[in-house]
Protein backbone atom coordinates (compact mmCIF):
# COMPACT_ATOMS: atom_id res chain seq x y z
CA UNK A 1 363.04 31.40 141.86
CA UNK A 2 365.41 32.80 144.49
CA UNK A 3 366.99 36.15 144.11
CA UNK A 4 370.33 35.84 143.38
CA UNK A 5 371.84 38.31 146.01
CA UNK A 6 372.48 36.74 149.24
CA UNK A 7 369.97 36.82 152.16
CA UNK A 8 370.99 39.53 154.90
CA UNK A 9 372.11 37.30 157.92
CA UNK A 10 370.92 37.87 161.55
CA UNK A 11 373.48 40.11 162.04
CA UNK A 12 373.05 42.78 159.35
CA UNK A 13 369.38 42.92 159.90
CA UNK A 14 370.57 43.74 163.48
CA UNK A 15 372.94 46.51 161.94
CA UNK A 16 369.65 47.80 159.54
CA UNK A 17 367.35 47.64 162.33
CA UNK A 18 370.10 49.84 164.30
CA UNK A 19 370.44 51.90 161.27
CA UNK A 20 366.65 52.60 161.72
CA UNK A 21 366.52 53.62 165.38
CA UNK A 22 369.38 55.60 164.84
CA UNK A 23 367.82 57.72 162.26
CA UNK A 24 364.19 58.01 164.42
CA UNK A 25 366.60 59.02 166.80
CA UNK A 26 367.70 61.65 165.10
CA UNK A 27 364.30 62.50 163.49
CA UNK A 28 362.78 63.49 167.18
CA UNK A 29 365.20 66.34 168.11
CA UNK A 30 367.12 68.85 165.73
CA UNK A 31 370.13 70.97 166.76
CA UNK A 32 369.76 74.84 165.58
CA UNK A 33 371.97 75.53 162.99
CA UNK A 34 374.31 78.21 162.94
CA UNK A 35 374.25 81.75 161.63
CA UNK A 36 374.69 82.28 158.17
CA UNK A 37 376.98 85.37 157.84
CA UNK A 38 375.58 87.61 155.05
CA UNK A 39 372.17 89.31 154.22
CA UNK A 40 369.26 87.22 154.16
CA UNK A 41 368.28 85.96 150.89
CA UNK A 42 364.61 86.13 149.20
CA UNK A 43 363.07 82.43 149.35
CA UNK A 44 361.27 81.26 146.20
CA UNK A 45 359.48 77.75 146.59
CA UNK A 46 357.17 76.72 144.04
CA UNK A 47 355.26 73.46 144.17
CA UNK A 48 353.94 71.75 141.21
CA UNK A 49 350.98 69.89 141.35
CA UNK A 50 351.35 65.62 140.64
CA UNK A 51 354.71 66.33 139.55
CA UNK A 52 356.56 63.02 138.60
CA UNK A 53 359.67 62.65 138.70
CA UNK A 54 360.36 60.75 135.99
CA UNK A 55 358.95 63.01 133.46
CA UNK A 56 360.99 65.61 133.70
CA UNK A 57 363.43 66.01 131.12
CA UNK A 58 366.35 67.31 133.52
CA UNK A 59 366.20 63.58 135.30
CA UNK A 60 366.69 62.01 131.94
CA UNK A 61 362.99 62.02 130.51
CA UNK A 62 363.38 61.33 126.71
CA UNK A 63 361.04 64.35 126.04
CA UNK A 64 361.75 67.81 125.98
CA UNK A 65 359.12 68.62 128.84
CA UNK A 66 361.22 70.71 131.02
CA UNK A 67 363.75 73.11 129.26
CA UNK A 68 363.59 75.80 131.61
CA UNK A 69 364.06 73.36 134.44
CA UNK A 70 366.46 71.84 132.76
CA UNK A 71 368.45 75.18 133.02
CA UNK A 72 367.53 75.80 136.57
CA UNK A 73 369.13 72.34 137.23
CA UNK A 74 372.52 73.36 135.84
CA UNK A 75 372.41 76.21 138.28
CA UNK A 76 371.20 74.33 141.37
CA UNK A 77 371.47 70.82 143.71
CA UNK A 78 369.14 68.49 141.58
CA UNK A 79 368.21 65.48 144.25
CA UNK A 80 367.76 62.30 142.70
CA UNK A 81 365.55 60.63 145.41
CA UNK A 82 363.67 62.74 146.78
CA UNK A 83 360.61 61.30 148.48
CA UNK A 84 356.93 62.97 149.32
CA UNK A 85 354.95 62.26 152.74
CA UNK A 86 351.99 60.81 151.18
CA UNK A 87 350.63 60.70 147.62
CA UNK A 88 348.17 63.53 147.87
CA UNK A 89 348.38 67.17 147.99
CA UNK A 90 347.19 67.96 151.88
CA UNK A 91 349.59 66.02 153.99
CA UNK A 92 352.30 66.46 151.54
CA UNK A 93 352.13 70.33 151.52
CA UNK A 94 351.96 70.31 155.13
CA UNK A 95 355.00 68.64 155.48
CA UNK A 96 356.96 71.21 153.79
CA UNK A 97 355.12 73.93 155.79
CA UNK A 98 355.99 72.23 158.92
CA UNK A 99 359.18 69.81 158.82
CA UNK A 100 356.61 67.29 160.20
CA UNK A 101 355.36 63.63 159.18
CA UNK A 102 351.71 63.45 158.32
CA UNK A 103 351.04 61.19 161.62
CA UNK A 104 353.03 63.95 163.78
CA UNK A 105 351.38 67.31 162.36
CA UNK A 106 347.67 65.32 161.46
CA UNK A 107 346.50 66.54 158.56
CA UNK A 108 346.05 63.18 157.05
CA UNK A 109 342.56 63.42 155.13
CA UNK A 110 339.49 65.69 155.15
CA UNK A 111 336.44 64.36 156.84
CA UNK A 112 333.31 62.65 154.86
CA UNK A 113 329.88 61.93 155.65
CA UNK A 114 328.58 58.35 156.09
CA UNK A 115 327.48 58.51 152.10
CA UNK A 116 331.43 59.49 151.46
CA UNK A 117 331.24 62.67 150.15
CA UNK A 118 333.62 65.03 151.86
CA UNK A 119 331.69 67.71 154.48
CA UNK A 120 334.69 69.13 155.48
CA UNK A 121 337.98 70.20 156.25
CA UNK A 122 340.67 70.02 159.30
CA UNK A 123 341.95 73.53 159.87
CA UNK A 124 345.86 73.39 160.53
CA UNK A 125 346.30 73.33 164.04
CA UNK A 126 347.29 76.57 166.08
CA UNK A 127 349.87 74.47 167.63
CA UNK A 128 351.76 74.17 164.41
CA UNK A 129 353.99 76.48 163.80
CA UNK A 130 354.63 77.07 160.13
CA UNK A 131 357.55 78.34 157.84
CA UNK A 132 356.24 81.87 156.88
CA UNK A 133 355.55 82.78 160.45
CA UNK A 134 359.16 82.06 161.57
CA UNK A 135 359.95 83.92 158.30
CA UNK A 136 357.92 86.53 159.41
CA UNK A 137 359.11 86.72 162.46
CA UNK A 138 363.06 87.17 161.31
CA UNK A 139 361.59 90.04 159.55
CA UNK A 140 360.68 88.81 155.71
CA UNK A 141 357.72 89.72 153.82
CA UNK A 142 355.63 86.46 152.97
CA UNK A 143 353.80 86.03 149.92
CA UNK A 144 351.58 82.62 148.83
CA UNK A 145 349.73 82.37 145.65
CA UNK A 146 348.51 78.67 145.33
CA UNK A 147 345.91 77.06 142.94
CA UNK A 148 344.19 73.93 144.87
CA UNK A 149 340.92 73.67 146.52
CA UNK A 150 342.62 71.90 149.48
CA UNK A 151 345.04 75.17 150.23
CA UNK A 152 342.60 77.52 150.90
CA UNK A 153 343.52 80.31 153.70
CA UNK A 154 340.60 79.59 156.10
CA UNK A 155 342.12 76.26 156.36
CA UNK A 156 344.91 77.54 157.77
CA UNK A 157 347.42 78.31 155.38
CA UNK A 158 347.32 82.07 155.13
CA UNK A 159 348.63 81.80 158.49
CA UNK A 160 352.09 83.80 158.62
CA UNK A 161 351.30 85.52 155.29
CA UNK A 162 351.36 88.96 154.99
CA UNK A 163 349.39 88.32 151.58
CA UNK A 164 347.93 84.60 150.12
CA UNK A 165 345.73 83.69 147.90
CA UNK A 166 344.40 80.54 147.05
CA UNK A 167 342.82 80.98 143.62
CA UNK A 168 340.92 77.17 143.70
CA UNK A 169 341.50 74.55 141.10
CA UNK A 170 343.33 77.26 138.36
CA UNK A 171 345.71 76.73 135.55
CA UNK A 172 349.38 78.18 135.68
CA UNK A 173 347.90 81.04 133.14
CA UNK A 174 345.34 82.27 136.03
CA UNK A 175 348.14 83.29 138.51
CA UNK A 176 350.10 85.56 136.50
CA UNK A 177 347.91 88.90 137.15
CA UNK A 178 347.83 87.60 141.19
CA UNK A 179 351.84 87.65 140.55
CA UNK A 180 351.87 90.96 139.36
CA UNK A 181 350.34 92.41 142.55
CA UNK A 182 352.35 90.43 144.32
CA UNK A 183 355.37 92.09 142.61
CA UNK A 184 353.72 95.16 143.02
CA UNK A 185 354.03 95.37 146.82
CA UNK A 186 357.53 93.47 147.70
CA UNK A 187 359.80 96.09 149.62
CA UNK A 188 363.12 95.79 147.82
CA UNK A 189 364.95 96.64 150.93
CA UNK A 190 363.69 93.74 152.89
CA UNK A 191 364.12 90.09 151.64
CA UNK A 192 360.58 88.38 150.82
CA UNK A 193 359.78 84.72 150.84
CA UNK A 194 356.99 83.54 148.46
CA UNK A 195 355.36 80.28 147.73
CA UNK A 196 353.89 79.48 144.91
CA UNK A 197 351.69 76.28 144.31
CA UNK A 198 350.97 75.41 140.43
CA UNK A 199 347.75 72.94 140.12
CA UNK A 200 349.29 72.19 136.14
CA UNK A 201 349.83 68.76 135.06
CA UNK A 202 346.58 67.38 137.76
CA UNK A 203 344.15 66.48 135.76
CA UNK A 204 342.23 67.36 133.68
CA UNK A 205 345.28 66.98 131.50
CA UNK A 206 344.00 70.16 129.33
CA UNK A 207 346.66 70.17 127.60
CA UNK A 208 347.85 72.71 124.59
CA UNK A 209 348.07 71.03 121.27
CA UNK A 210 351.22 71.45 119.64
CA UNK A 211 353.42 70.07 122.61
CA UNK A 212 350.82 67.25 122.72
CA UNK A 213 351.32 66.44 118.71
CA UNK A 214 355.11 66.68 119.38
CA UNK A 215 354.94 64.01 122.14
CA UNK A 216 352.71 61.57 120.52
CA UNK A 217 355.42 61.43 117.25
CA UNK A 218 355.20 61.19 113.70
CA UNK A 219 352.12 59.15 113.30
CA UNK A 220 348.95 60.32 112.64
CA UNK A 221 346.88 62.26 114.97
CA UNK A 222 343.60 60.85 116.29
CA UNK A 223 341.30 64.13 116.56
CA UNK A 224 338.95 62.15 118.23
CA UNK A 225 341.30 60.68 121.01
CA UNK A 226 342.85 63.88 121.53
CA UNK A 227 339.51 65.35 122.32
CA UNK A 228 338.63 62.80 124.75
CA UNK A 229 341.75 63.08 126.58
CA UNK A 230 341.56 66.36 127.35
CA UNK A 231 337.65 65.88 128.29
CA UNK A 232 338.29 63.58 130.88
CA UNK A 233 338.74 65.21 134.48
CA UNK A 234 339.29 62.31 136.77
CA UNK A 235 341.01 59.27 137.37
CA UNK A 236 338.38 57.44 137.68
CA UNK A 237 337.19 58.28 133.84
CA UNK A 238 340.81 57.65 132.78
CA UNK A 239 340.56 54.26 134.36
CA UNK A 240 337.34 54.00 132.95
CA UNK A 241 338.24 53.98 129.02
CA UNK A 242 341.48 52.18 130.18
CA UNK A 243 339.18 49.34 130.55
CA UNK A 244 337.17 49.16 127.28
CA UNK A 245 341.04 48.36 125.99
CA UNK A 246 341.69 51.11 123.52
CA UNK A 247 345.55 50.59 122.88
CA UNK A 248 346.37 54.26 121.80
CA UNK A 249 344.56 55.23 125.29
CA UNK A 250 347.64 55.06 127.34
CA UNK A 251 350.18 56.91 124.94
CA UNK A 252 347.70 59.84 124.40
CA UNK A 253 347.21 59.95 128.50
CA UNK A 254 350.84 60.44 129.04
CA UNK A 255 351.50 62.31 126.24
CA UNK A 256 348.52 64.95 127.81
CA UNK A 257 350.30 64.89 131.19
CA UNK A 258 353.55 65.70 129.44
CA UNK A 259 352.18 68.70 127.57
CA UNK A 260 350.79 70.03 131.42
CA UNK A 261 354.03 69.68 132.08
CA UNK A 262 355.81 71.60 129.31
CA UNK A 263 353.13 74.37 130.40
CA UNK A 264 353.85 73.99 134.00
CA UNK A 265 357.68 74.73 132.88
CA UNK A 266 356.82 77.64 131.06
CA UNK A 267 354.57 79.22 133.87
CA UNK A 268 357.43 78.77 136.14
CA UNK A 269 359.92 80.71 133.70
CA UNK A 270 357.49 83.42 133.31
CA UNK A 271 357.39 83.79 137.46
CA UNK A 272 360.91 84.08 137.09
CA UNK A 273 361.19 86.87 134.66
CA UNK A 274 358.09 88.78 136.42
CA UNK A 275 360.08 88.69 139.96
CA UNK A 276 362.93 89.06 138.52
CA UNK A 277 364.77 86.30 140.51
CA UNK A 278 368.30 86.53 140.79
CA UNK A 279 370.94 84.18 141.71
CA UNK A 280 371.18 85.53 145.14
CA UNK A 281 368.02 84.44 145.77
CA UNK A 282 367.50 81.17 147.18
CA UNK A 283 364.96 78.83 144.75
CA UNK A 284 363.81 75.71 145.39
CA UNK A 285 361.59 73.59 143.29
CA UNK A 286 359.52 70.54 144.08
CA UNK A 287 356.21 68.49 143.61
CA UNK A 288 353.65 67.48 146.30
CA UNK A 289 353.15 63.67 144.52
CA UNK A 290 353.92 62.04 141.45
CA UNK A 291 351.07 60.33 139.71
CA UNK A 292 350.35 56.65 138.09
CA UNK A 293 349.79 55.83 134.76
CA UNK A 294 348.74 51.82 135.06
CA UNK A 295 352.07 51.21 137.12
CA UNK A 296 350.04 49.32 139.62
CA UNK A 297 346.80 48.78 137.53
CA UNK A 298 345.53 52.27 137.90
CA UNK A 299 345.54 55.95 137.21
CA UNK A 300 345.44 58.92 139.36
CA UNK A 301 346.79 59.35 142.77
CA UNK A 302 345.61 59.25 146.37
CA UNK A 303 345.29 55.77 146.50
CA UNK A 304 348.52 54.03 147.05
CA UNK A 305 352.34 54.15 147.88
CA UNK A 306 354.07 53.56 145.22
CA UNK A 307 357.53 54.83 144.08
CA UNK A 308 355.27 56.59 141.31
CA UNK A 309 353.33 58.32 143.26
CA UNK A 310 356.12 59.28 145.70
CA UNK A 311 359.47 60.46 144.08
CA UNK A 312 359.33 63.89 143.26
CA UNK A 313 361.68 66.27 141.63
CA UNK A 314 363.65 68.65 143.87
CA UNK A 315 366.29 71.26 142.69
CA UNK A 316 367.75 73.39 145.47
CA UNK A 317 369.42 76.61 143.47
CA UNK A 318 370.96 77.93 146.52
CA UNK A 319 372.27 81.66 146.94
CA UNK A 320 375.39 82.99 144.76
CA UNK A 321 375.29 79.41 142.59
CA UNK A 322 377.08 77.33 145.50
CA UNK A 323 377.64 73.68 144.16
CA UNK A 324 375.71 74.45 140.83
CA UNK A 325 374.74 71.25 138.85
CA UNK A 326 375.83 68.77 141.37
CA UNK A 327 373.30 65.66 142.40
CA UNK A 328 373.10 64.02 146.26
CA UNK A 329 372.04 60.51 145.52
CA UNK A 330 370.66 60.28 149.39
CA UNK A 331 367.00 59.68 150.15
CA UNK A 332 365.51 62.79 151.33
CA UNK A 333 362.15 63.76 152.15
CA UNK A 334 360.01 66.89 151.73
CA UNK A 335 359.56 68.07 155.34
CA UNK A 336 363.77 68.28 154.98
CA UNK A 337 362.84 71.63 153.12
CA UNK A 338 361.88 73.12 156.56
CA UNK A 339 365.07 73.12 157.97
CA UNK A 340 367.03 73.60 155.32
CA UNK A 341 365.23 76.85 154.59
CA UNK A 342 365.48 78.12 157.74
CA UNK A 343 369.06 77.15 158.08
CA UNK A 344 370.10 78.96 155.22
CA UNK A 345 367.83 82.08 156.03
CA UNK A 346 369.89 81.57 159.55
CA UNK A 347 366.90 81.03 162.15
CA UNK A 348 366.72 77.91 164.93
CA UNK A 349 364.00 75.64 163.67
CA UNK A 350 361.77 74.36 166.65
CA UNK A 351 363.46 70.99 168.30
CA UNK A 352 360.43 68.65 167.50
CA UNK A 353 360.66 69.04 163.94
CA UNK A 354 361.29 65.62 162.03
CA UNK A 355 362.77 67.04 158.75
CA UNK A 356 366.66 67.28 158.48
CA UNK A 357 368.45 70.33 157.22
CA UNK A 358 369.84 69.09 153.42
CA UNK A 359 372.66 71.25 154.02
CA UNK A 360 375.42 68.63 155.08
CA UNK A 361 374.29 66.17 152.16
CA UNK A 362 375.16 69.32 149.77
CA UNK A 363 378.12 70.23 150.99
CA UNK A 364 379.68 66.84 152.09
CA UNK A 365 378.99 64.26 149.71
CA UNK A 366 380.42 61.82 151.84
CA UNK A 367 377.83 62.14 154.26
CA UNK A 368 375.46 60.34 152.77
CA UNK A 369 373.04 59.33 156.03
CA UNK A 370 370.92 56.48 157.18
CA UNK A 371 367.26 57.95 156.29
CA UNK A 372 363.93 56.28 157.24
CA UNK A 373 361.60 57.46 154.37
CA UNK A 374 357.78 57.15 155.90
CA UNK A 375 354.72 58.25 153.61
CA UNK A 376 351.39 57.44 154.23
CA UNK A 377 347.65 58.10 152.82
CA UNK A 378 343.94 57.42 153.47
CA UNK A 379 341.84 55.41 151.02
CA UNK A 380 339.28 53.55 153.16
CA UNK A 381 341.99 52.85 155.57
CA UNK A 382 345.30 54.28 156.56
CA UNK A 383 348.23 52.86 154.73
CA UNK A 384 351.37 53.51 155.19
CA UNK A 385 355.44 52.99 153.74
CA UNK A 386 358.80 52.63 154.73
CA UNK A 387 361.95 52.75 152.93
CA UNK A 388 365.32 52.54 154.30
CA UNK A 389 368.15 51.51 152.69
CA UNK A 390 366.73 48.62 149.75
CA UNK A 391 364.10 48.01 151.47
CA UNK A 392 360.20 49.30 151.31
CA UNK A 393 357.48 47.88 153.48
CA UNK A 394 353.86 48.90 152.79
CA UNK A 395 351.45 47.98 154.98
CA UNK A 396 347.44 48.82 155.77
CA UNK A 397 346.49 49.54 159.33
CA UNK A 398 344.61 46.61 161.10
CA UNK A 399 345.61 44.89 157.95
CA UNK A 400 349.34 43.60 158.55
CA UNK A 401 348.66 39.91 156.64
CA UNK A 402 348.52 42.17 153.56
CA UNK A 403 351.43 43.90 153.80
CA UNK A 404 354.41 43.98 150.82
CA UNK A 405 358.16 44.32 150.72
CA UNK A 406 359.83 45.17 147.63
CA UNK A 407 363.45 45.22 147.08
CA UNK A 408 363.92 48.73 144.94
CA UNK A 409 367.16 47.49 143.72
CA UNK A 410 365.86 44.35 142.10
CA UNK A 411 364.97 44.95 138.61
CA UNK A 412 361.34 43.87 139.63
CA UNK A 413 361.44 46.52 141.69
CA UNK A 414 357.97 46.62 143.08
CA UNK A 415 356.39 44.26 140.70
CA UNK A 416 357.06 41.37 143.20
CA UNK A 417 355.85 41.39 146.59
CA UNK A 418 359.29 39.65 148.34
CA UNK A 419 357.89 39.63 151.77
CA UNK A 420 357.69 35.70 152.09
CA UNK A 421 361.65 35.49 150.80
CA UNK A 422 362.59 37.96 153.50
CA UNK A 423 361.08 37.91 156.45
CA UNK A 424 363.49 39.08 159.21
CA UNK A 425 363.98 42.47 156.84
CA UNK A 426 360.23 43.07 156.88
CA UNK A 427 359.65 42.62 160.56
CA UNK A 428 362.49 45.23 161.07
CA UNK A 429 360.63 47.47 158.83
CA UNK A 430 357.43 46.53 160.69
CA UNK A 431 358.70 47.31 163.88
CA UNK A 432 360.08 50.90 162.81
CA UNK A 433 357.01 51.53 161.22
CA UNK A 434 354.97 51.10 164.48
CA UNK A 435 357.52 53.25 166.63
CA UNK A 436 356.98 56.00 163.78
CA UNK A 437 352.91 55.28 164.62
CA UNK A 438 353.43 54.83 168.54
CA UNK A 439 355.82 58.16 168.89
CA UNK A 440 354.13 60.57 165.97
CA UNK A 441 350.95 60.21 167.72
CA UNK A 442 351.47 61.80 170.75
CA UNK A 443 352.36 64.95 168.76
CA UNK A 444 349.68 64.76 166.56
CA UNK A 445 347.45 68.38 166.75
CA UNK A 446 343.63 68.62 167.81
CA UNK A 447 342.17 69.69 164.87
CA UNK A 448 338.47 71.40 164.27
CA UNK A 449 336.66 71.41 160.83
CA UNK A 450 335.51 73.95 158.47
CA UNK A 451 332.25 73.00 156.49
CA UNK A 452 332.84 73.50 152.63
CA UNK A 453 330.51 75.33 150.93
CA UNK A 454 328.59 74.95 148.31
CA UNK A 455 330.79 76.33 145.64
CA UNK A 456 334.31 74.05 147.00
CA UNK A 457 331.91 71.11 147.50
CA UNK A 458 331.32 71.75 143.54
CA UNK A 459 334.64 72.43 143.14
CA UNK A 460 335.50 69.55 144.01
CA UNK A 461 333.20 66.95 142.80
CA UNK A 462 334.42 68.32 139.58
CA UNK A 463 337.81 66.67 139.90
CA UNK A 464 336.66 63.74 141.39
CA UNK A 465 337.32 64.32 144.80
CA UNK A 466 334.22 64.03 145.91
CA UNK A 467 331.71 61.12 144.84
């Protein structure tokens, strides 16, 4: 049957596809803000590992799996559509480090042998200049303390660090004596930016029990269930048992994620109290990718585009309490955390950053903007997604007759593939998705790689990255 909204006519797919090359317009150059007028403030930005965000309670979750967000929120800019680069944890950080699309700054996948298991690495490229060495530069002290195999400093990522530490695949309870040191040595009379990366709610969901039995109700228990939950480490075991078509599978799975969650909450209330962050400071939490629980017919991440897998929470507490517990509706992407950091810190990002400063969006709520939202990933080709306005287009590389359109405002959301209905809306999204590919690429680093060793290669095969 026909959707009942009306088909766009010629002429306002002419004003969408303007709205798009407006917007990449605006993506390929950035004005330097102005000079904020007061002392710089600390920086706090924690990341939180497959984050969705949908499961938090402070966007309306039913359970209680975020009460110390949930009081953050009050005191911040909670953004109700904000979107990830990609659907894994490399490309997606790397964004936020460099206000750059995954096809512009390159770090898109690490490199496998011709048996697929993964050999190596690419090193972030020297020509990318990242957020803690402008920090640096102004004159803060820069702190990271992250907890994923993919983040490790010979990688690239202790660049502009005067300390970092990637402590591997770790739960939130392994960083707190790194914190302490790291608490140990901030000067008080110079303002410090630290990152911190929490691997808690990725599987394995090894979760704590009495959140778990909270989220799961008042009906009995299943020892034997719980157990297995928390013994399964990837995806692809999830998916496995999904098939044999236990029924209490999928309520124990989520209810598992949601008590990595609860303990993902806590661990970011005790960094609080440790650092004693203040409300001068500026705090911004977000997630690299959300994560899918059958959705789409699958579990996991990594391997799709999905609104899952991409809408992540962000809450912006900025310095003082300005515009506490007010929401921006907009579409916003993480690499806009580049700029908006630096604007607020009161240093000129470089012009060839693609991320937007989230500033005007805060403080004008009437400037709600035109935003092409672009994510991509690498399964056993590059796929990638577009989303402007109603509209998302997901297509494959060198695989176009595949590709999907989904109206996000329909209640079927993307349950029905809608390309065939509207076919003058997808080629507009086609077209802007190939000047993203044609224009990005030129930018795109050299890279080099970094054999893993044994150990990481472990590491990893653990979790199912490698097979």
């Amino acid at each position: 049957m026909r959707r009942s909204h009306a088909r766009l006519a010629l002429p306002q797919g002419r004003r969408l596809a303007g709205a798009i090359l407006c917007a990449l317009a605006a993506a390929a150059c950035s004005t330097a803000p102005g000079p904020v007028e007061r002392r710089s403030p600390n920086i706090v930005l924690i990341t939180i590992d497959t984050l969705r965000r949908d499961h938090l309670s402070c966007y309306g979750y039913a359970r209680k799996t975020t009460p110390f967000l949930d009081r953050l929120a009050a005191d911040a800019v909670r953004f109700d559509k904000a979107y990830s680069t990609s659907s894994w944890t490399l490309p997606a950080v790397v964004s936020i480090l460099t206000g750059l699309d995954p096809s512009a700054h390159g770090m898109k996948d690490g490199d496998t042998d011709e048996a697929g298991v993964v050999v190596g690495q690419p090193v972030l490229g020297e020509d990318l200049v990242l957020l803690p060495e402008l920090l640096r530069d102004r004159g803060y002290q820069t702190f990271g303390l992250t907890a994923n195999e993919h983040l490790q400093g010979n990688l690239g990522f202790e660049r502009g660090f005067d300390a970092y530490r990637c402590l591997g695949f770790k739960p939130a309870r392994a960083l707190s004596a790194p914190l302490a040191e790291i608490r140990a040595r901030i000067d008080p009379r110079r303002p410090y930016f630290l990152w911190v990366h929490y691997f808690d709610p990725h599987t394995p969901y090894d979760a704590r029990r009495p959140e778990l039995r909270a989220y799961l109700g008042p009906k009995e228990v299943s020892e034997e269930l719980l157990g297995r939950v928390q013994s399964l480490t990837t995806a692809a075991q999830l998916e496995a048992w999904d098939r044999q078509g236990d029924r209490d599978f999928l309520p124990y799975a989520q209810a598992a994620y949601d008590s990595c969650i609860r303990l993902a909450d806590r661990a970011v209330a005790t960094l609080f109290e440790a650092l004693e962050i203040g409300k001068e400071d500026l705090v911004l939490v977000t997630a690299d990718h959300g994560e899918e629980f059958r959705e789409h017919g699958r579990f996991g991440h990594g391997h799709a585009l999905f609104e899952e897998l991409l809408q992540v929470p962000l809450l912006v507490r900025l310095p003082g309490g300005r515009h506490a517990g007010e929401t921006v509706s907009s579409r916003v992407s993480l690499m806009d955390l580049f700029p908006t950091i630096l604007e607020i810190a009161g240093i000129a990002p470089r012009s060839n950053i693609q991320g937007k400063s989230l500033l005007p969006l805060i403080q004008d709520k009437g400037a709600a903007r035109d935003r092409v939202i672009h994510a991509s990933t690498v399964t056993d080709v590059e796929v990638d997604s577009v989303t402007i306005d109603r509209w998302k287009y997901i297509e494959s590389q060198g695989r176009p007759e595949a590709a999907m359109l989904f109206d996000l405002e329909s209640t079927e959301g993307e349950q029905r593939n809608v390309i065939a209905d509207y076919p003058n809306e997808a080629e507009v999204l086609r077209r802007a998705l190939a000047h993203l590919r044609q224009n990005s690429r030129r930018r795109a680093p050299s890279l080099q790689n970094v054999p893993l060793s044994p150990e990481r290669l472990e590491a990893l095969r653990s979790l199912g990255y490698v097979r």
